[in-house]
Protein backbone atom coordinates (compact mmCIF):
# COMPACT_ATOMS: atom_id res chain seq x y z
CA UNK A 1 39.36 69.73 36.02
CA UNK A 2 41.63 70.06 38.85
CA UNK A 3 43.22 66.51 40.47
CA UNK A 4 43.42 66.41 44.12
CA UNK A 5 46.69 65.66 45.68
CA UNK A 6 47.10 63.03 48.09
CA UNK A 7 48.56 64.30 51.34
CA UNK A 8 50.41 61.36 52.89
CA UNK A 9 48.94 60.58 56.64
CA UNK A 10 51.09 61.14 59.69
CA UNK A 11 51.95 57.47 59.78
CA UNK A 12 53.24 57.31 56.06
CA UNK A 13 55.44 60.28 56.60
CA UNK A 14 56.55 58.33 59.24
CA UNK A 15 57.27 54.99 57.95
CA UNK A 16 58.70 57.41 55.11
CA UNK A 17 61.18 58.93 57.10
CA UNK A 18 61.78 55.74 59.25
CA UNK A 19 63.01 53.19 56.27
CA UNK A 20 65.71 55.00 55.23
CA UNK A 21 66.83 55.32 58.75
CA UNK A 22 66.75 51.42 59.52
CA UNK A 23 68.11 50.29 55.90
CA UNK A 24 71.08 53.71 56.63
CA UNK A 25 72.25 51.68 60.54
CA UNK A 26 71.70 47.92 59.02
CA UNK A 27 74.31 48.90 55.97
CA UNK A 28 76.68 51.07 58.56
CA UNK A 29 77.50 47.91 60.32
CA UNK A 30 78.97 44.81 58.26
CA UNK A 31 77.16 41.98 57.71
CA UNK A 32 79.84 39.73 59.42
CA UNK A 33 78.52 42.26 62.81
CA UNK A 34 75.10 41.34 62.31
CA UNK A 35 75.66 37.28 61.75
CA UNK A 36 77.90 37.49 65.30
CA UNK A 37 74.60 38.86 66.91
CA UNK A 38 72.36 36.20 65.65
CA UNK A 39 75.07 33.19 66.40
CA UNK A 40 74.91 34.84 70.36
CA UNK A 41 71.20 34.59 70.78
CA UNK A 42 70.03 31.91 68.28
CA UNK A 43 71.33 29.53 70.93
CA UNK A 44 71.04 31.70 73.91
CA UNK A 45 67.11 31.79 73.90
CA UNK A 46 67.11 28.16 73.90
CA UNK A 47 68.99 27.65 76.50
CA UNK A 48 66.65 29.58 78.64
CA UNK A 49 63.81 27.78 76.95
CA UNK A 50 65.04 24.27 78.31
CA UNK A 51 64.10 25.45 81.98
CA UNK A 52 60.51 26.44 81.41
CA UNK A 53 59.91 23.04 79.41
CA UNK A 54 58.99 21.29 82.83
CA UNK A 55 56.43 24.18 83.49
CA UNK A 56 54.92 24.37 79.49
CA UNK A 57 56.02 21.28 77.12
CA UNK A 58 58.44 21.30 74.95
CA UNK A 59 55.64 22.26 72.31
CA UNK A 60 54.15 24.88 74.41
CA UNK A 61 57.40 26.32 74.26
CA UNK A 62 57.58 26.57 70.22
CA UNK A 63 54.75 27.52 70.70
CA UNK A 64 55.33 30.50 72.66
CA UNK A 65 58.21 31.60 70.90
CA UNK A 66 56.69 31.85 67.05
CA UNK A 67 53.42 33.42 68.78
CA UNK A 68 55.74 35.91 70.62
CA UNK A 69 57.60 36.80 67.51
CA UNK A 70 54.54 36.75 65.07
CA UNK A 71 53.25 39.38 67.60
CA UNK A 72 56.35 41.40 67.62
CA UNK A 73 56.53 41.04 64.04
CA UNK A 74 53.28 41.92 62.55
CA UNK A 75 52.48 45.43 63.58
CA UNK A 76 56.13 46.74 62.05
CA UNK A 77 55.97 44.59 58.97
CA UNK A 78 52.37 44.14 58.37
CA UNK A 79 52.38 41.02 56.91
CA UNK A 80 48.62 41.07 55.24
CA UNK A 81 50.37 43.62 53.20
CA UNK A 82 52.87 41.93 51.80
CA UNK A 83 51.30 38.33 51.29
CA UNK A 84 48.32 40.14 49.74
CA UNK A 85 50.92 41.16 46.71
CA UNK A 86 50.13 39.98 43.07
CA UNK A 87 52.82 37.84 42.87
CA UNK A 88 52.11 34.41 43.43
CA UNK A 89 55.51 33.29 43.15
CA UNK A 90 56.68 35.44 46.27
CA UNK A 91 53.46 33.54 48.25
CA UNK A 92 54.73 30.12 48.00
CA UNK A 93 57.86 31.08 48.78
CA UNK A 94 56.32 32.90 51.92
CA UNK A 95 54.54 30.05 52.35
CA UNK A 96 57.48 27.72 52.38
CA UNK A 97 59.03 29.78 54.47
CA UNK A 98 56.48 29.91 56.99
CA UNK A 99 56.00 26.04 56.97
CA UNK A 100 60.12 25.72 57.19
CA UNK A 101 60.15 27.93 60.50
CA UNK A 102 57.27 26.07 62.20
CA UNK A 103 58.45 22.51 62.02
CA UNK A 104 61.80 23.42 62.45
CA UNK A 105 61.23 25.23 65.74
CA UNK A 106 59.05 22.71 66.95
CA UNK A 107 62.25 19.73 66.28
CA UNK A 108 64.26 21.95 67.27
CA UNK A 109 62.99 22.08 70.91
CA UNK A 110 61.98 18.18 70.98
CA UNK A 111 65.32 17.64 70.30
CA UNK A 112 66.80 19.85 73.00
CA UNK A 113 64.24 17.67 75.11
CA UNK A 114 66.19 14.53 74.77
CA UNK A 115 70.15 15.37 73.79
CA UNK A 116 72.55 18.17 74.71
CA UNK A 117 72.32 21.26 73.44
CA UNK A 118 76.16 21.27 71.69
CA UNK A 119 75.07 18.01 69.98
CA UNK A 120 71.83 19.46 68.29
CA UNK A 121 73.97 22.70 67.22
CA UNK A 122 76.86 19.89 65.72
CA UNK A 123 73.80 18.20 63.69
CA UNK A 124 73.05 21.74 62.90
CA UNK A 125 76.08 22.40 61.51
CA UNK A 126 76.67 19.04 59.60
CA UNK A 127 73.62 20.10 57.21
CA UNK A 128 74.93 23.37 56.31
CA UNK A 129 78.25 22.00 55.16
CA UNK A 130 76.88 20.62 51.81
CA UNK A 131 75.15 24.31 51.08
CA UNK A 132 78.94 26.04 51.77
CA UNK A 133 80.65 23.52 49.79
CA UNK A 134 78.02 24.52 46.18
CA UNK A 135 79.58 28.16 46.54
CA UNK A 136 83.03 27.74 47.79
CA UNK A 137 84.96 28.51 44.45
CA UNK A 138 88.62 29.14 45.50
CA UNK A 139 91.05 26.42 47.59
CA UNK A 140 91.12 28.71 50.20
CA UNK A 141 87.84 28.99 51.05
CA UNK A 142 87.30 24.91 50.88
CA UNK A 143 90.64 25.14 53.14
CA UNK A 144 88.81 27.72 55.71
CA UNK A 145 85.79 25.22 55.64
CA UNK A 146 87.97 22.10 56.26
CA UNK A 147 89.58 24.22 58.94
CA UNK A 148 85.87 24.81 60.16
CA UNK A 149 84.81 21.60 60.29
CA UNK A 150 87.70 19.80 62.00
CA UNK A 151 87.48 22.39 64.62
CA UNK A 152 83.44 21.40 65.29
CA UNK A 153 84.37 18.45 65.30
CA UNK A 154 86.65 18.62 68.66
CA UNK A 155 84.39 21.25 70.05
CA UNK A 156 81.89 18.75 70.76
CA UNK A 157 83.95 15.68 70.77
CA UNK A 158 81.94 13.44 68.30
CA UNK A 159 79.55 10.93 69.16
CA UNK A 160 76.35 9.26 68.96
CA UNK A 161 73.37 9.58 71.10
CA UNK A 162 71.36 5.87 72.67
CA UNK A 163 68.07 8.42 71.65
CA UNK A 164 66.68 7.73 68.03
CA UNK A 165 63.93 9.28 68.97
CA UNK A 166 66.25 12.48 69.77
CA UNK A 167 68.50 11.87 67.22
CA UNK A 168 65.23 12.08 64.58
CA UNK A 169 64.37 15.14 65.78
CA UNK A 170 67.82 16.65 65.68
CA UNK A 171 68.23 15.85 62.04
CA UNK A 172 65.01 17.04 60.73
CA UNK A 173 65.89 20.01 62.64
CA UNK A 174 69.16 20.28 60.62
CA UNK A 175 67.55 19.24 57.60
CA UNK A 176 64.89 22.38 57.79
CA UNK A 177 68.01 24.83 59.11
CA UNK A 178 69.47 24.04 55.72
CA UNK A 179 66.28 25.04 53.85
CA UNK A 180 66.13 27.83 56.18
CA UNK A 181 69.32 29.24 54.91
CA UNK A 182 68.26 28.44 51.62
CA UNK A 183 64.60 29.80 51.69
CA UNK A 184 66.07 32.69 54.02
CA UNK A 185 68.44 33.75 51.06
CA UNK A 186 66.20 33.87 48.50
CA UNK A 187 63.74 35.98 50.83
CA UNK A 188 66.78 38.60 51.33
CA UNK A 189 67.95 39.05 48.07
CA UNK A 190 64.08 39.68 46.74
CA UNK A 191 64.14 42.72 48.61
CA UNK A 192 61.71 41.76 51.32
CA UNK A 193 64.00 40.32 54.09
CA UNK A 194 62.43 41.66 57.26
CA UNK A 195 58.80 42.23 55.86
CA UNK A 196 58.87 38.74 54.52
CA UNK A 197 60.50 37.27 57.46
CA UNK A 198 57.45 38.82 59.71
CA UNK A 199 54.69 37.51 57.00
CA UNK A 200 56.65 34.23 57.20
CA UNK A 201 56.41 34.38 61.01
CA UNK A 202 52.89 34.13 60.99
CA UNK A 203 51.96 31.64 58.90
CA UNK A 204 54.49 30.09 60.99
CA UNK A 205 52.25 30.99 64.06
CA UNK A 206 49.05 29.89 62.56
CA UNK A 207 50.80 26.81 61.82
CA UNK A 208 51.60 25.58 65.64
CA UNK A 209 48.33 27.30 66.66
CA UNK A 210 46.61 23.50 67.05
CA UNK A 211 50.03 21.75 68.20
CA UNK A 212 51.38 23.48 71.18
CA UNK A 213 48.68 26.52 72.26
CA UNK A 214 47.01 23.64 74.58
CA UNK A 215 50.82 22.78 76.63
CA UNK A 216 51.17 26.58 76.53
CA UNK A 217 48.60 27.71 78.32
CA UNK A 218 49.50 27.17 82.13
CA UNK A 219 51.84 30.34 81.16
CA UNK A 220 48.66 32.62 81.28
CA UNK A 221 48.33 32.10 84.58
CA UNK A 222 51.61 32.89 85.93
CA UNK A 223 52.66 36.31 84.52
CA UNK A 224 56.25 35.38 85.54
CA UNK A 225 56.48 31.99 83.64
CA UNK A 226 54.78 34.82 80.62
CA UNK A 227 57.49 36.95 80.47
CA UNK A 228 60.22 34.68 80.98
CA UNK A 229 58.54 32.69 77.96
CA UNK A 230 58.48 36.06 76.18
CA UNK A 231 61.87 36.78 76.64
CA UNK A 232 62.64 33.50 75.43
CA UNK A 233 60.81 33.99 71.95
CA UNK A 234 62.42 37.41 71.42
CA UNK A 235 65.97 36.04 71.65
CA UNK A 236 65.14 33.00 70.03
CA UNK A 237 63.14 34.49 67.12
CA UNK A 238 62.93 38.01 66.58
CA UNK A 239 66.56 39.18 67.01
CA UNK A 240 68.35 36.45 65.33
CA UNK A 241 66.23 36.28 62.48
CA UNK A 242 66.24 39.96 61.57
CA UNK A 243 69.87 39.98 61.90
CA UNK A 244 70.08 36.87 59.77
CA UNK A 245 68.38 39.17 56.97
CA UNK A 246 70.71 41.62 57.13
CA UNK A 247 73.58 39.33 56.99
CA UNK A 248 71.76 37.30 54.27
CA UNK A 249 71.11 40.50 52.11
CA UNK A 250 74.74 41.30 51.43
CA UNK A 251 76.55 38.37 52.22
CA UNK A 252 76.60 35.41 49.67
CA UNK A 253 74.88 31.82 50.72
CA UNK A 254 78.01 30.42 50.87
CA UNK A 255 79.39 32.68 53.12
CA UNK A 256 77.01 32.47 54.92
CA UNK A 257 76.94 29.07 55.17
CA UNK A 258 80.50 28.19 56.32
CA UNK A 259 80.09 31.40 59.42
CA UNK A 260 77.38 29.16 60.63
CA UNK A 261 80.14 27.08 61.78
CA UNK A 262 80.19 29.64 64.48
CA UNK A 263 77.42 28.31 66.08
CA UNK A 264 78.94 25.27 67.64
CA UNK A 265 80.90 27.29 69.19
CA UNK A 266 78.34 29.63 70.96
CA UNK A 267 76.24 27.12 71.92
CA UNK A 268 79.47 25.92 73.60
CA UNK A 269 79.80 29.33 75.40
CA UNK A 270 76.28 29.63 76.35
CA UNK A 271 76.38 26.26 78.09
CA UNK A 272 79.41 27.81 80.01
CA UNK A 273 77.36 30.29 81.24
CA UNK A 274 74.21 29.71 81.55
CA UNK A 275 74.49 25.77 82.10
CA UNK A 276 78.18 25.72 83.62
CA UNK A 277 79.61 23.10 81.11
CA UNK A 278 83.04 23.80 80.70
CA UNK A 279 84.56 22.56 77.80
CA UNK A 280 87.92 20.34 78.08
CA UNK A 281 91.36 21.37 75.98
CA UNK A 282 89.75 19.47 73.05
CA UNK A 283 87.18 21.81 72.87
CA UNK A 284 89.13 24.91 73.81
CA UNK A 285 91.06 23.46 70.39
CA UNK A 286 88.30 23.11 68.57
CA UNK A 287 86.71 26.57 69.44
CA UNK A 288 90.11 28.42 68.06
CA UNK A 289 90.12 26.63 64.47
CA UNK A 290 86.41 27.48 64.18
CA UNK A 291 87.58 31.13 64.25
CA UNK A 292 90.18 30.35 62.60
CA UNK A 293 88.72 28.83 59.80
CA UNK A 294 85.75 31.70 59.46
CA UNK A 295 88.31 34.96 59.46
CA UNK A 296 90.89 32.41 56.89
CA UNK A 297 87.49 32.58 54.72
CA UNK A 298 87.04 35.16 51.79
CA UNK A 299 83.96 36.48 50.75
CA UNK A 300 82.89 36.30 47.12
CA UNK A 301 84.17 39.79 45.25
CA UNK A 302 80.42 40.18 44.75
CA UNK A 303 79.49 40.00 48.20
């Protein structure tokens, strides 16, 4: 009795031929290249986002942006694919991750609503020192971190907010940024980085679905305020997430960890050019240890 051989469909040659090419440019490039790009535009969408918030709520705007990447995301990764998988332990931590991105977005923008946007990015920061310090294993590297921190620390010239209600919002948005990294990791180094990061996406989505669709929807009748909110969700969600995968896959948490130091400092750019704050010599100071500090640091030999 003769078996039948499959013939693989147009589309699965495709994807065939297509994998390789993607997984061949994200290794050509090192990781450090592809953290750089996410530091630009995690805080660049945001920044944009902070002008439409009159037009759409601050929740509206979340919203927006995880429905904008959950649509980007689910026709490449096809996330009832992967979450339909026999392994339960990989759906929680999809799960987990979806639930992380949702509520951290949505802080995230409430607490862009109420402080500046280089004191949420400090907060930011704060919480991922504790997750560089468990992998730092050489004095250098706890130098390069020290280096890193002190240099944060005069980029945005310490102090506290008269907001609580900000200030609550910043630091469970730092809180969930640390259990993004965390999460994050563990998604990249099970080999599912960028399909798991578009499952996670919409659970994410279906998440905010009853929280910000009803502030969101004067954008569906102005097809400028759309795209603009568009834009915003694929700088603020799709490209610095899939290039946080790709730096997450080969580099280790730690490492990780401590470049996010960089992130102060963009948002400090970005508000230099898209808000016109200038930052004082303190913070032209601070900006050239937080380099410092991230090239002084050296990669675990296993990275």
């Amino acid at each position: 009795m003769k078996t039948q051989t499959q013939i693989p469909t147009a589309s699965q040659a495709s994807d065939a031929h297509a994998r390789p090419a993607v997984a061949e440019l994200a290794n050509a490039l090192p990781p450090h290249v592809w953290f750089c790009v996410s530091a630009v535009f995690h805080y660049l969408g945001p920044a944009f986002a902070v002008l439409l918030f009159d037009q759409v709520g601050v929740l509206g705007m979340a919203w927006l942006r995880i429905a904008t990447a959950a649509l980007v995301f689910a026709p490449l990764t096809r996330p009832w694919r992967v979450f339909a998988g026999p392994d339960r332990a990989r759906r929680l931590l999809l799960l987990a991750f979806g639930a992380c991105l949702a509520v951290m977005n949505c802080s995230f923008y409430l607490a862009l609503d109420r402080l500046p946007i280089s004191l949420v990015a400090a907060i930011e920061f704060v919480g991922t020192i504790a997750v560089a310090l468990v992998g730092l294993r050489s004095r250098r590297n706890v130098a390069a971190l020290a280096v890193a921190v002190i240099g944060t620390l005069l980029l945005i010239d310490v102090k506290w907010s008269s907001d609580p209600v900000g200030l609550f919002w910043a630091f469970l948005n730092g809180a969930l940024f640390v259990g993004y990294i965390v999460i994050g990791h563990r998604v990249a180094q099970a080999g599912i980085g960028i399909a798991g990061l578009g499952t996670a996406m919409v659970i994410a989505f279906l998440i905010v679905l009853p929280i910000g669709f009803r502030e969101a929807l004067p954008a569906f009748s102005s097809p400028q305020l759309l795209i603009a909110a568009i834009g915003v969700g694929v700088c603020s969600s799709v490209i610095p997430y899939i290039c946080d995968q790709l730096a997450m896959a080969r580099l280790p948490r730690a490492s990780f960890a401590l470049m996010l130091s960089l992130l102060p400092l963009t948002a400090t750019l970005i508000g230099v050019i898209v808000l016109r704050q200038v930052p004082g010599v303190s913070g032209c100071l601070g900006i050239a240890l937080v380099i410092a500090g991230v090239a002084f640091h050296k990669p675990a030999a296993n990275a």
